[in-house]
C-alpha atoms as a PDB file:
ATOM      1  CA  UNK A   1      15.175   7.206  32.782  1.00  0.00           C
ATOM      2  CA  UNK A   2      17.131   6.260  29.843  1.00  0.00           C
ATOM      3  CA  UNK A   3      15.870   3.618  27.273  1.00  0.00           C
ATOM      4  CA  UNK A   4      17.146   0.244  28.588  1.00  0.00           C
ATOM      5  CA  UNK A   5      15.475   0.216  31.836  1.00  0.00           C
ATOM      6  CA  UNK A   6      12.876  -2.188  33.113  1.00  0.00           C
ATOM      7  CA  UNK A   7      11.080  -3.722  29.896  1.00  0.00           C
ATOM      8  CA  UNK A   8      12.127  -0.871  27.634  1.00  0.00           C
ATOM      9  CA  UNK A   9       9.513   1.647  29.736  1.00  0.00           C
ATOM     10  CA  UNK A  10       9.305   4.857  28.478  1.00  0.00           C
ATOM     11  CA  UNK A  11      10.968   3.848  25.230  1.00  0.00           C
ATOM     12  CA  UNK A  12      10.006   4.583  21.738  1.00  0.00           C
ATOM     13  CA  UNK A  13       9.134   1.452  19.933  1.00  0.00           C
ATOM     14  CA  UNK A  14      11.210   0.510  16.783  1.00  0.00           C
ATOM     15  CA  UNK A  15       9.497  -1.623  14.128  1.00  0.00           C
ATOM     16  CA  UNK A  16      11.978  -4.541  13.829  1.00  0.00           C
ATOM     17  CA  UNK A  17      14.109  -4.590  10.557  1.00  0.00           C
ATOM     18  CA  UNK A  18      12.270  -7.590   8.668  1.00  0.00           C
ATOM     19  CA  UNK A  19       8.836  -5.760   9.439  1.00  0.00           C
ATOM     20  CA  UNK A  20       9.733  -2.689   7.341  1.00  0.00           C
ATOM     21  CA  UNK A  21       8.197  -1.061   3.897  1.00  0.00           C
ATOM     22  CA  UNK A  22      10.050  -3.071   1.281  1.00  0.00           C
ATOM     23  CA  UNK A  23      10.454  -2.719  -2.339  1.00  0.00           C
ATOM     24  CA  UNK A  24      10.800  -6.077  -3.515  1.00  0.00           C
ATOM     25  CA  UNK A  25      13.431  -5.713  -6.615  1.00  0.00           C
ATOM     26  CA  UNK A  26      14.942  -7.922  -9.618  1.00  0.00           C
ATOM     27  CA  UNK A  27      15.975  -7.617 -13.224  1.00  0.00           C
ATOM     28  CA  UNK A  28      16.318 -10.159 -16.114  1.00  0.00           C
ATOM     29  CA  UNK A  29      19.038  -9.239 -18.271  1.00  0.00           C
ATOM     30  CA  UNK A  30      21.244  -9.737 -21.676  1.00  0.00           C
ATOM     31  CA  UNK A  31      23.479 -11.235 -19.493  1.00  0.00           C
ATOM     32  CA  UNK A  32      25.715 -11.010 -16.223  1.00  0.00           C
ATOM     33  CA  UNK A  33      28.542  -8.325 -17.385  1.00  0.00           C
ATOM     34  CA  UNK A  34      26.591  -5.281 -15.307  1.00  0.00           C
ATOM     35  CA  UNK A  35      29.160  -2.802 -17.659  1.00  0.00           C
ATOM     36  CA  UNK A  36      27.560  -3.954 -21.045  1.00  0.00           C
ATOM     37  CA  UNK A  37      24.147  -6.225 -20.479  1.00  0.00           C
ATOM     38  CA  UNK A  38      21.028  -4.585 -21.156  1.00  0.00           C
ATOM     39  CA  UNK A  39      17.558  -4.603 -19.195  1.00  0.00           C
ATOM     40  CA  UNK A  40      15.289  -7.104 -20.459  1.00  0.00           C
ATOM     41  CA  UNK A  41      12.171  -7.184 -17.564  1.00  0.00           C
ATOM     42  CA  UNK A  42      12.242  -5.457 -14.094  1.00  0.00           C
ATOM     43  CA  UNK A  43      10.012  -5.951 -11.425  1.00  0.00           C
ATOM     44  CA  UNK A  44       9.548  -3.439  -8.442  1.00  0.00           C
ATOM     45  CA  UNK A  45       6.935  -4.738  -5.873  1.00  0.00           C
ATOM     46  CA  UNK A  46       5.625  -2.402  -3.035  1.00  0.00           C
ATOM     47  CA  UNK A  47       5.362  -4.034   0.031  1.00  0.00           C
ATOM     48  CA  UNK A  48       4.101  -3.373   3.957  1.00  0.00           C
ATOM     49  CA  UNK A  49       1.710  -0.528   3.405  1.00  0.00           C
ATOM     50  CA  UNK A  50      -1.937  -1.194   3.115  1.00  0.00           C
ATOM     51  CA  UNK A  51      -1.553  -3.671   0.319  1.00  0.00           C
ATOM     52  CA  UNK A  52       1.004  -5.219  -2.052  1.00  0.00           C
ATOM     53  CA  UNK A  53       1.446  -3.429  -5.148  1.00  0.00           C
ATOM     54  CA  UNK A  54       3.698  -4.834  -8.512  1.00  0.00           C
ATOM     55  CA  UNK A  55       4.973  -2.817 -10.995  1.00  0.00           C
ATOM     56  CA  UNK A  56       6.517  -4.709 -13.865  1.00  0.00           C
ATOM     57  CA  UNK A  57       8.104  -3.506 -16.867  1.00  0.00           C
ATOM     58  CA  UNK A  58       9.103  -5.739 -20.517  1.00  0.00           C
ATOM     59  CA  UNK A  59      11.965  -3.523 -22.607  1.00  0.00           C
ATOM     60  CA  UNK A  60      13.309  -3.993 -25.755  1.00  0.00           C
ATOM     61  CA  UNK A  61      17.199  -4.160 -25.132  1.00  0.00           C
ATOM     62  CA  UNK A  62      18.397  -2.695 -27.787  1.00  0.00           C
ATOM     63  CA  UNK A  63      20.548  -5.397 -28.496  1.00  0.00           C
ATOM     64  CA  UNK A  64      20.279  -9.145 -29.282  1.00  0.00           C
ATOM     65  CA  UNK A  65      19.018 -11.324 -26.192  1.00  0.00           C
ATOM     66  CA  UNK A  66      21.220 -14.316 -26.254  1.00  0.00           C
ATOM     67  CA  UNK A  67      20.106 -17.669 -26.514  1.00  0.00           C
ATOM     68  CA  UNK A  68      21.630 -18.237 -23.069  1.00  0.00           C
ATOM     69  CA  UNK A  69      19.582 -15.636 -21.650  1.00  0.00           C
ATOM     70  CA  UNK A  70      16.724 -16.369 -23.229  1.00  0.00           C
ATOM     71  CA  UNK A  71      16.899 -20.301 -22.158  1.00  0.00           C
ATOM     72  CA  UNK A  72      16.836 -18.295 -18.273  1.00  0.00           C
ATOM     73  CA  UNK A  73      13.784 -16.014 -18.509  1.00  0.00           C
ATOM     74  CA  UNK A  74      12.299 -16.831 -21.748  1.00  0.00           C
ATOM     75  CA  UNK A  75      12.545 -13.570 -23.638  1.00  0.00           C
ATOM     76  CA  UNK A  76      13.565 -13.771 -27.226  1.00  0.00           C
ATOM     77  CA  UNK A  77      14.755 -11.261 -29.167  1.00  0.00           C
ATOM     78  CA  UNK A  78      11.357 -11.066 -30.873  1.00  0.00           C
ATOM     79  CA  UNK A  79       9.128 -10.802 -28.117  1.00  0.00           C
ATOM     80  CA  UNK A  80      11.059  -7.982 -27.041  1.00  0.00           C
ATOM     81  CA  UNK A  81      11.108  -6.043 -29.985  1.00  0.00           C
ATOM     82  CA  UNK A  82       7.793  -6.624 -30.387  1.00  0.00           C
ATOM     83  CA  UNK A  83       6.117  -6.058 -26.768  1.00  0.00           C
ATOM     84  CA  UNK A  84       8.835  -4.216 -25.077  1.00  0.00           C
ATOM     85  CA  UNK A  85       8.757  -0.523 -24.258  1.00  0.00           C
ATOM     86  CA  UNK A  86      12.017   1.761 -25.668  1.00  0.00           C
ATOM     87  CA  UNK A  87      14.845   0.531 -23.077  1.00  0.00           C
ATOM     88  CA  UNK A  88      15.259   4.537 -22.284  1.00  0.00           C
ATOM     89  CA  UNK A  89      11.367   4.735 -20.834  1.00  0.00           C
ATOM     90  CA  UNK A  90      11.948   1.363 -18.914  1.00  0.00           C
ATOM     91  CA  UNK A  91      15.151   2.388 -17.232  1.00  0.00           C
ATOM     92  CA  UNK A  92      13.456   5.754 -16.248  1.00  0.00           C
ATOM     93  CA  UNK A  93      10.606   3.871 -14.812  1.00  0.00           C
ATOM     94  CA  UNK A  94      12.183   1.742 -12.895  1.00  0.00           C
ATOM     95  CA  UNK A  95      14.801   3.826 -11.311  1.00  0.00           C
ATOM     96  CA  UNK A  96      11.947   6.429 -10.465  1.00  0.00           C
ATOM     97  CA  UNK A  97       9.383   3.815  -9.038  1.00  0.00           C
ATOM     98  CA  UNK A  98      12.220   2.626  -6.350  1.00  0.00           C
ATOM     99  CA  UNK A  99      13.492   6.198  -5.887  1.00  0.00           C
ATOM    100  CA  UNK A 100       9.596   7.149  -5.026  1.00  0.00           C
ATOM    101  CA  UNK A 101       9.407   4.098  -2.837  1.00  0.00           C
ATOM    102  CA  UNK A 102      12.720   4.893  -0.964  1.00  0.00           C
ATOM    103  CA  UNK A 103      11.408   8.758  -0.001  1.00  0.00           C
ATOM    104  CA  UNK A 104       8.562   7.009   1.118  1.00  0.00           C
ATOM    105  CA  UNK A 105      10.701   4.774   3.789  1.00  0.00           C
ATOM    106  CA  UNK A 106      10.895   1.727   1.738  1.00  0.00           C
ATOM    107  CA  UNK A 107      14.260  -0.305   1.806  1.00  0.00           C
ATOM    108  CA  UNK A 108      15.272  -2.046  -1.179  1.00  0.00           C
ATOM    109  CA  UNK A 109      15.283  -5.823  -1.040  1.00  0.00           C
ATOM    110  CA  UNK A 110      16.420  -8.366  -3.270  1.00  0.00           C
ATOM    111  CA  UNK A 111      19.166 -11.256  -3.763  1.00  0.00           C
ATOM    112  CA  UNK A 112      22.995 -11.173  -4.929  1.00  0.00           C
ATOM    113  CA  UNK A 113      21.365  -7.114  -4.591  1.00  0.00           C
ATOM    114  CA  UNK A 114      24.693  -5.214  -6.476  1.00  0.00           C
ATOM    115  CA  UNK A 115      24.148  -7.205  -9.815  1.00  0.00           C
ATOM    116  CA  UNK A 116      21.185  -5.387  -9.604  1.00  0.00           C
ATOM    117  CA  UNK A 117      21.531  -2.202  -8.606  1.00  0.00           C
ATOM    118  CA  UNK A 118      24.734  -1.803 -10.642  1.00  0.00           C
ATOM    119  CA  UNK A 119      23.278  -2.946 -14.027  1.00  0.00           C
ATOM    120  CA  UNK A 120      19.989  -0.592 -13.125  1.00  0.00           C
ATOM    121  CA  UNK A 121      22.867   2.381 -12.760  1.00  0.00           C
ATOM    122  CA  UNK A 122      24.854   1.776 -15.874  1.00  0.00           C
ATOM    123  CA  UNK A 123      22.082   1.533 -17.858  1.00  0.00           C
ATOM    124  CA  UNK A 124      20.752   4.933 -16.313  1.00  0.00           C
ATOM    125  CA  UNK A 125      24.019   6.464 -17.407  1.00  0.00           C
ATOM    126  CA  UNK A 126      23.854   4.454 -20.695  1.00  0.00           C
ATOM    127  CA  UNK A 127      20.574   6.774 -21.379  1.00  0.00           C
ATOM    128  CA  UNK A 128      21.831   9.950 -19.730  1.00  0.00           C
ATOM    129  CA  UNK A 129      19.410   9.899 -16.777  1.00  0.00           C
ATOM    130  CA  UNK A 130      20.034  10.558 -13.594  1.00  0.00           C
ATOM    131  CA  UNK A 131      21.400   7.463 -11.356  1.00  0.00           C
ATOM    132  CA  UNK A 132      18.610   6.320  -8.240  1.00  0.00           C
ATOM    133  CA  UNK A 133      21.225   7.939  -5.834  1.00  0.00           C
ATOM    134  CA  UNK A 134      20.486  10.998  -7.323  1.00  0.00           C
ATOM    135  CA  UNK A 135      17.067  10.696  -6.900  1.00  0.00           C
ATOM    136  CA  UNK A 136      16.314  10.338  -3.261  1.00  0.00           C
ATOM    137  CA  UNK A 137      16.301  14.056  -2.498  1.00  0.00           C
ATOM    138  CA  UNK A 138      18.102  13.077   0.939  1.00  0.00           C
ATOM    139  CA  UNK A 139      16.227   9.994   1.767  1.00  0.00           C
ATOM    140  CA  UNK A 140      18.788   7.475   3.146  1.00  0.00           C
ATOM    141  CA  UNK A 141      19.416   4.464   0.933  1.00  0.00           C
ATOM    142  CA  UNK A 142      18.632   1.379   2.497  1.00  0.00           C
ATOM    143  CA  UNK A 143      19.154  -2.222   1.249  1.00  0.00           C
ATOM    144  CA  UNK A 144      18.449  -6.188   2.514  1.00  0.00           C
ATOM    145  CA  UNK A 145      20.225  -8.450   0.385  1.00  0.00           C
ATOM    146  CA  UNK A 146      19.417 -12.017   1.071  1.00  0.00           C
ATOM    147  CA  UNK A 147      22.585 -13.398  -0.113  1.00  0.00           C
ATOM    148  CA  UNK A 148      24.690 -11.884   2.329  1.00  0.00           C
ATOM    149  CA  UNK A 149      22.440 -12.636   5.468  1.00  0.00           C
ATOM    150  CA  UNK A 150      22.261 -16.152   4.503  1.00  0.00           C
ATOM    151  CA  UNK A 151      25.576 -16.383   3.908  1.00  0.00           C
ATOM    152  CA  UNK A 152      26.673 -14.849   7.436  1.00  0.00           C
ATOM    153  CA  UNK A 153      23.593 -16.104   9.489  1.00  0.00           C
ATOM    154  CA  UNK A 154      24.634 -20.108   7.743  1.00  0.00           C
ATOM    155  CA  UNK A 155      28.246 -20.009   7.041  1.00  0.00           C
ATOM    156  CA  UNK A 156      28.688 -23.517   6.629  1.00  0.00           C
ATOM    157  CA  UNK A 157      25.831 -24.710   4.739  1.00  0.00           C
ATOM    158  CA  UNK A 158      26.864 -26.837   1.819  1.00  0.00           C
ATOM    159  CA  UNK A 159      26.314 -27.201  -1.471  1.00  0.00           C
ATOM    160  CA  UNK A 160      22.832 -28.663  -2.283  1.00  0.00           C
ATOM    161  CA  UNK A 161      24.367 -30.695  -5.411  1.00  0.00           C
ATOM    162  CA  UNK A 162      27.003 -30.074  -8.425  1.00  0.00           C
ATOM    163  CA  UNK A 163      24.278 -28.161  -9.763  1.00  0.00           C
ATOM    164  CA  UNK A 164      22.679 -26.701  -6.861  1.00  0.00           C
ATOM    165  CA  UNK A 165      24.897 -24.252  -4.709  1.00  0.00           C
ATOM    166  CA  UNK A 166      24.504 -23.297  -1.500  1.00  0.00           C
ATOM    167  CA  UNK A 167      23.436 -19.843  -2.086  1.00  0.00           C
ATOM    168  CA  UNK A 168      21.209 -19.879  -4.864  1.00  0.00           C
ATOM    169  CA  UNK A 169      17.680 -18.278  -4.545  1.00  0.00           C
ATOM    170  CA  UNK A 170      16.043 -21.953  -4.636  1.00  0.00           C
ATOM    171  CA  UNK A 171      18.639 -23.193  -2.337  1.00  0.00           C
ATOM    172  CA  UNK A 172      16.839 -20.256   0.239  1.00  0.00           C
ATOM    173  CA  UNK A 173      13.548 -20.917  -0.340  1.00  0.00           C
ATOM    174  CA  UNK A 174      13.842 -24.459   0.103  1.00  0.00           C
ATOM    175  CA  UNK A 175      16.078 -23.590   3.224  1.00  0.00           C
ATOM    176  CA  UNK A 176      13.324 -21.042   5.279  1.00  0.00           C
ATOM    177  CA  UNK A 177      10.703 -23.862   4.102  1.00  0.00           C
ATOM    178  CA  UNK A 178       8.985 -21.601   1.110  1.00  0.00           C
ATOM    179  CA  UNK A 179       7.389 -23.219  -1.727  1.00  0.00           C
ATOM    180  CA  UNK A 180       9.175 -22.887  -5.044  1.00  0.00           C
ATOM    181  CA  UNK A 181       7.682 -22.794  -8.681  1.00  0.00           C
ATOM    182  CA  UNK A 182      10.402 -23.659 -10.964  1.00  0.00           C
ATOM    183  CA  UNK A 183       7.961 -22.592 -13.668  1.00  0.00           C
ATOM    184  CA  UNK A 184       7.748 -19.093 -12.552  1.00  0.00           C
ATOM    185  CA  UNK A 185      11.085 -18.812 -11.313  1.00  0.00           C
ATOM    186  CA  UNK A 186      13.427 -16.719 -12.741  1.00  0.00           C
ATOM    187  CA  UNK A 187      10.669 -14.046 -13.922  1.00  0.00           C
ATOM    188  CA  UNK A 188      11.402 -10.883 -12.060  1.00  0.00           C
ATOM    189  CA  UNK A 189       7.922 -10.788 -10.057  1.00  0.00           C
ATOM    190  CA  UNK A 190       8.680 -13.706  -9.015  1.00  0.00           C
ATOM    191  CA  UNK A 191      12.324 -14.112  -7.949  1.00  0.00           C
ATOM    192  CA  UNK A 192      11.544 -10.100  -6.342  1.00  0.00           C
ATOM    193  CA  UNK A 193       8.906 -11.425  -3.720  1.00  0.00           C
ATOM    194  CA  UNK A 194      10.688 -14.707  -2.885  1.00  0.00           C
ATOM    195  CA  UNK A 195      13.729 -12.558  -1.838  1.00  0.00           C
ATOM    196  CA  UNK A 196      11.499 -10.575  -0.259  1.00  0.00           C
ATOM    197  CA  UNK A 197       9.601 -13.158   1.598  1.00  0.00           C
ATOM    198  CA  UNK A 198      13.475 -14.958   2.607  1.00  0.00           C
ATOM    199  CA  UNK A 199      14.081 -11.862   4.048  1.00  0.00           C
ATOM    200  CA  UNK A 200      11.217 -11.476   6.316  1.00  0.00           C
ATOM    201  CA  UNK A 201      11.892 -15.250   7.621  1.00  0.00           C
ATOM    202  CA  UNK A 202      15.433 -14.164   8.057  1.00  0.00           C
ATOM    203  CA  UNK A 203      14.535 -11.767  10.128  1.00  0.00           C
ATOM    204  CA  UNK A 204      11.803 -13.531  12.010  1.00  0.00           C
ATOM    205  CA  UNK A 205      14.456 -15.992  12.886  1.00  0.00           C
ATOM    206  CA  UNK A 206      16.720 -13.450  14.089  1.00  0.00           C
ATOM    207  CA  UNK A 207      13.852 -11.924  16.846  1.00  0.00           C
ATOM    208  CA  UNK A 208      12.930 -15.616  18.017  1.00  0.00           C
ATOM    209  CA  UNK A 209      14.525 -17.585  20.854  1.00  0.00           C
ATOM    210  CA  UNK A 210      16.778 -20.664  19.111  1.00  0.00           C
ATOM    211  CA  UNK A 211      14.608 -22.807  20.859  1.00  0.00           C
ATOM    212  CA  UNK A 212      11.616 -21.824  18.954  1.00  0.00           C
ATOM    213  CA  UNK A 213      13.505 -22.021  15.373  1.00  0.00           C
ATOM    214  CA  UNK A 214      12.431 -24.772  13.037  1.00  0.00           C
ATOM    215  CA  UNK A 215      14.663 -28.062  13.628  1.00  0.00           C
ATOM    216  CA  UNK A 216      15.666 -27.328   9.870  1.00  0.00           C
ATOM    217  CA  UNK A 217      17.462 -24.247  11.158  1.00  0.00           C
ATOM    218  CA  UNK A 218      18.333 -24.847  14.932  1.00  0.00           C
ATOM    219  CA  UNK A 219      20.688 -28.021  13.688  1.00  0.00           C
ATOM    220  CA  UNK A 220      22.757 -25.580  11.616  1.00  0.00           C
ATOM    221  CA  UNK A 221      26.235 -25.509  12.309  1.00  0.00           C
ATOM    222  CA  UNK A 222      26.788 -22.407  14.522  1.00  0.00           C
ATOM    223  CA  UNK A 223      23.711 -20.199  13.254  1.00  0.00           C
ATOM    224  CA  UNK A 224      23.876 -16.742  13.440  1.00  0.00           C
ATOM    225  CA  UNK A 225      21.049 -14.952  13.716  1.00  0.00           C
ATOM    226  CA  UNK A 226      20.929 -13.293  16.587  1.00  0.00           C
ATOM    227  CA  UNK A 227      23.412 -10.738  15.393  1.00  0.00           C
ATOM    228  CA  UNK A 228      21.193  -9.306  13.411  1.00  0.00           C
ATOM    229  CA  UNK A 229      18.465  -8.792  16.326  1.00  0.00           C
ATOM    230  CA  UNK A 230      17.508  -5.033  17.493  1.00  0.00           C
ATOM    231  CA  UNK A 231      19.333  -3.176  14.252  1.00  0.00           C
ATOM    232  CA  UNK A 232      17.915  -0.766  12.443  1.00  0.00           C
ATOM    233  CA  UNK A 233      17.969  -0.382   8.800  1.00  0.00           C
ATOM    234  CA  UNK A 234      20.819   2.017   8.756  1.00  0.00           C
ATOM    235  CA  UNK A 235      22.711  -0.510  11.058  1.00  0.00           C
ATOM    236  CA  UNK A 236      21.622  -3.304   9.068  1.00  0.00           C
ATOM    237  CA  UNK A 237      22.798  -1.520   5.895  1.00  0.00           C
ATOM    238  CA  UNK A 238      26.156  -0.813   6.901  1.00  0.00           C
ATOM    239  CA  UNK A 239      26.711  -4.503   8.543  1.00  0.00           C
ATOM    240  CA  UNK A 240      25.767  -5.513   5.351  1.00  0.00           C
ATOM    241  CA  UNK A 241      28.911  -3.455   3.364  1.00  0.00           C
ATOM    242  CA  UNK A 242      31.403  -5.137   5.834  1.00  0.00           C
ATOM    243  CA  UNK A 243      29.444  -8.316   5.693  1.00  0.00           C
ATOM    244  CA  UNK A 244      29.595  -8.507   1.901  1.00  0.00           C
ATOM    245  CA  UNK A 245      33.604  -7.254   1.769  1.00  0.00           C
ATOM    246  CA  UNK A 246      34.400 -10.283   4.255  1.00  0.00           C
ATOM    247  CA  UNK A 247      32.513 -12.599   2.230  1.00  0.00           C
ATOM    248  CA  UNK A 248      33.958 -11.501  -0.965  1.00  0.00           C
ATOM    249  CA  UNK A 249      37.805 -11.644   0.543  1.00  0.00           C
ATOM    250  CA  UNK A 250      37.188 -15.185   1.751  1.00  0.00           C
ATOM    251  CA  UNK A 251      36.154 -16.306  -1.907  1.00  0.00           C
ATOM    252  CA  UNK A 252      38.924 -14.596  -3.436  1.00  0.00           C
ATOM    253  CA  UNK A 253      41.657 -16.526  -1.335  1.00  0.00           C
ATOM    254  CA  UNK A 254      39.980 -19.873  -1.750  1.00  0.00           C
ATOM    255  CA  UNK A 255      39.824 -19.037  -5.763  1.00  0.00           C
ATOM    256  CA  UNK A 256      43.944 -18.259  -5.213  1.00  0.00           C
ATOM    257  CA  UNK A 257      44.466 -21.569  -4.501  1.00  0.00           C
ATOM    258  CA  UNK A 258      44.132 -22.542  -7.827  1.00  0.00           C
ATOM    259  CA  UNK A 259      44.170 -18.737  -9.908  1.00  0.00           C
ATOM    260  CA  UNK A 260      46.548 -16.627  -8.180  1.00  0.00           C
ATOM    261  CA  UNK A 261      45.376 -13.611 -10.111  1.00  0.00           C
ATOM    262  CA  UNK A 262      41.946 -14.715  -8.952  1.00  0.00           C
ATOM    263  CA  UNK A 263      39.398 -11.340  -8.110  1.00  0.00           C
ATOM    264  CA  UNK A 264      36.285 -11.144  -6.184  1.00  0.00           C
ATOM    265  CA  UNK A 265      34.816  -7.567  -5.779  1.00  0.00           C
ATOM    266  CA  UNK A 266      33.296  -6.755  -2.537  1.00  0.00           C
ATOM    267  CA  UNK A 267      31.911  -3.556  -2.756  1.00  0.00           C
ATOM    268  CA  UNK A 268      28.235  -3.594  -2.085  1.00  0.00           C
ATOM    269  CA  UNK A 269      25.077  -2.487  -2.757  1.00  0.00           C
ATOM    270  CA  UNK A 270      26.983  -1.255  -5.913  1.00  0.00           C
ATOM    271  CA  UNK A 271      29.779  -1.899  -7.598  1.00  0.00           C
ATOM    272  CA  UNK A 272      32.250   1.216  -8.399  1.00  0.00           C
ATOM    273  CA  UNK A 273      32.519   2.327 -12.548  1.00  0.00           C
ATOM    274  CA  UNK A 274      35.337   0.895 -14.243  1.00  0.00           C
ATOM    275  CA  UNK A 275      37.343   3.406 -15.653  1.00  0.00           C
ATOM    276  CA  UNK A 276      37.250   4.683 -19.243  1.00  0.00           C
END
């Protein structure tokens, strides 16, 4: 009998998405420009096998860490120089800890995910090493980005405050009712595992009946969940690349309204090279 028959009988069982090996990923950075900014710390945490395991790495950039930046993660200049590891060992460290972690079945997990994974790639060309795609000797390339499954599973959340939008990694935790440390927020450890934790009670919330949801989430306007029940990662993943492309096109004509040159990129997990 095929699969689909009475209770699934007979049927292999697939781990649901949220319950997979996850690397838990996040950079602090020079800045937000993923063609010039530099790597300042990078966290890579290994989680779902038989215990949780960090990897964190301090660089010195290279280049001055703005005061801007600074005032985010609380790097100076200084402390890198003087603490940091050679920005070329860093980069190669952390592209080679997820690329490990991948082969191993891990998928990659983080928030707002092609900042990321596009600063992590220009700064592995930056040092003439070789890219994580061309690492994974065939292992498929999977990614959960909490940004876009909030943003399609809550479409019409609001703004928390002038200061507070809706999609902000605070604005989640607060959201799937996870404590938040504004002291330790924004280090890389940190903001890694809280993406990694939304993702799971994304997830969870996608495999439960509504009427079991939290009253926090059931009285959403038109939740969607539930669409992201019984995929696999691979499904997942490429929902995701529409996902994000929709989301991006929808910004993009609201910013028209006022900028008619206005540009959002879509792509997603990683944003194409600009060209020379």
């Amino acid at each position: 009998m095929a699969c689909g028959g009475a209770a699934g009988r007979g049927c292999p069982v697939t781990t649901p998405w949220h319950k997979s090996r996850m690397a838990a990923f996040d950079l602090e950075t020079t800045g937000v420009d993923v063609e010039q900014d530099r790597i300042v710390t990078a966290a890579v945490i290994d989680l779902g096998g038989t215990k949780r395991i960090p990897h964190e790495w301090l660089a010195d950039p290279g280049i001055e860490i703005p005061e801007g930046a600074t005032a985010v993660h609380g790097i100076t200049t200084e402390h890198a120089q003087q603490n940091g590891k050679p920005a070329h060992d860093v980069v190669e460290d952390v592209a080679e800890t997820l690329a490990g972690l991948v082969q191993l079945g891990s998928v990659i997990v983080g928030h707002n995910v092609p900042y990321d994974l596009t600063l992590l790639d220009r700064e592995c060309r930056r040092h003439n090493l070789q890219p994580l795609q061309d690492r994974l000797d065939g292992a498929p390339l999977h990614v959960i980005d909490t940004r876009v499954l909030d943003q399609h599973c809550l479409p019409y959340r609001k703004r928390v405050s002038e200061t507070q939008g809706a999609r902000q990694l605070i604005t989640l935790a607060q959201v799937y009712s996870l404590p938040w440390d504004e002291q330790a927020a924004h280090g890389c450890s940190y903001d890694a595992l809280m993406a990694a934790r939304i993702a799971y009670r994304i997830g969870s919330l996608a495999h439960t009946p509504k009427l079991d949801w939290p009253q926090s989430i059931r009285f959403n306007r038109r939740p969607r969940f539930h669409e992201l029940d019984g995929l696999d990662l691979g499904q997942l993943h490429e929902l995701q690349i529409r996902l994000a492309a929709e989301q991006a096109a929808g910004l993009q004509e609201f910013f028209r309204k006022t900028d008619p040159e206005a540009v959002v990129d879509g792509s997603w997990p990683l944003r194409p090279r600009e060209e020379s």
